[in-house]
Protein backbone atom coordinates (compact mmCIF):
# COMPACT_ATOMS: atom_id res chain seq x y z
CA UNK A 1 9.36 -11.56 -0.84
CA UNK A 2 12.36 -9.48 -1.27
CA UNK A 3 10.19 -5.76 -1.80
CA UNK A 4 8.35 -6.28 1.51
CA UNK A 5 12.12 -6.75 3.74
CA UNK A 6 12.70 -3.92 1.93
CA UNK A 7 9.87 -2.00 2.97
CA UNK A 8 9.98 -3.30 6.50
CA UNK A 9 13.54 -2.34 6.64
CA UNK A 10 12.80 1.29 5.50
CA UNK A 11 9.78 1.31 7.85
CA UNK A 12 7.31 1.63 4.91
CA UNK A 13 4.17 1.05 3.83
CA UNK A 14 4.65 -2.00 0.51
CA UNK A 15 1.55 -1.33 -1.62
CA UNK A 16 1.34 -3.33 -5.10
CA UNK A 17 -0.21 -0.79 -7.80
CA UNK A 18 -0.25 -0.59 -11.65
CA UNK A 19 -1.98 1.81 -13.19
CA UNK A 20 -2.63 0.61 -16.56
CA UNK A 21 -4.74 -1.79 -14.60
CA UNK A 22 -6.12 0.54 -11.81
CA UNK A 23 -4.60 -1.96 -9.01
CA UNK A 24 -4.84 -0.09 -5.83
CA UNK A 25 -4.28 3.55 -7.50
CA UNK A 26 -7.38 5.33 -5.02
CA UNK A 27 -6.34 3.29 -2.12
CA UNK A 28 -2.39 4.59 -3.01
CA UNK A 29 -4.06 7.91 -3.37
CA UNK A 30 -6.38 8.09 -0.25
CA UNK A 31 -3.79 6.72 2.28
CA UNK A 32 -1.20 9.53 0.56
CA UNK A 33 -3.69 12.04 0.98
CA UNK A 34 -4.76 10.98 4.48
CA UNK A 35 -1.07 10.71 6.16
CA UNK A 36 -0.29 14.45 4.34
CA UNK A 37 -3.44 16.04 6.01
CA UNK A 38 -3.28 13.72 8.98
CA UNK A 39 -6.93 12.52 8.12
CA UNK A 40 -8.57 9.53 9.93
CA UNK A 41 -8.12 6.46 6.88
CA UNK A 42 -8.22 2.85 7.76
CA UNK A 43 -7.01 0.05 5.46
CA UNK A 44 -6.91 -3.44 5.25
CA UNK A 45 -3.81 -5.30 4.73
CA UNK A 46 -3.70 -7.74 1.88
CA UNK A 47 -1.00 -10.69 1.90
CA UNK A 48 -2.76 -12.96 0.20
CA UNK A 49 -0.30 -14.76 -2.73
CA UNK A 50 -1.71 -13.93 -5.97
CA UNK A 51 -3.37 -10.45 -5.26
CA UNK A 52 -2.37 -7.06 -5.17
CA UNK A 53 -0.52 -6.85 -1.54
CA UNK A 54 -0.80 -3.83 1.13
CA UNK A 55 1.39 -4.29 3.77
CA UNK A 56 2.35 -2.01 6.38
């Protein structure tokens, strides 16, 4: 997958979202929140083909 060498490349986190949908929109929100205030998050990564992917 060309976004996630991208992402790696940039050292970033590659989350999947779509908001007309609500894909991953609270977890995009949460993790966002929780680097900017340094608060204590965990999340799972998803590479399963076919779902909404969270890599990091």
């Amino acid at each position: 997958m060309q976004a996630r060498a991208y992402a790696r490349a940039m050292k970033a986190t590659l989350f999947f979202s779509s908001a007309t949908h609500n894909i991953n929109v609270n977890k995009i929100f949460k993790f966002v929140a929780a680097k900017l205030f340094n608060l204590p998050w965990s999340l799972e990564r998803n590479l399963t083909v076919g779902e909404p992917i969270i890599d990091f």
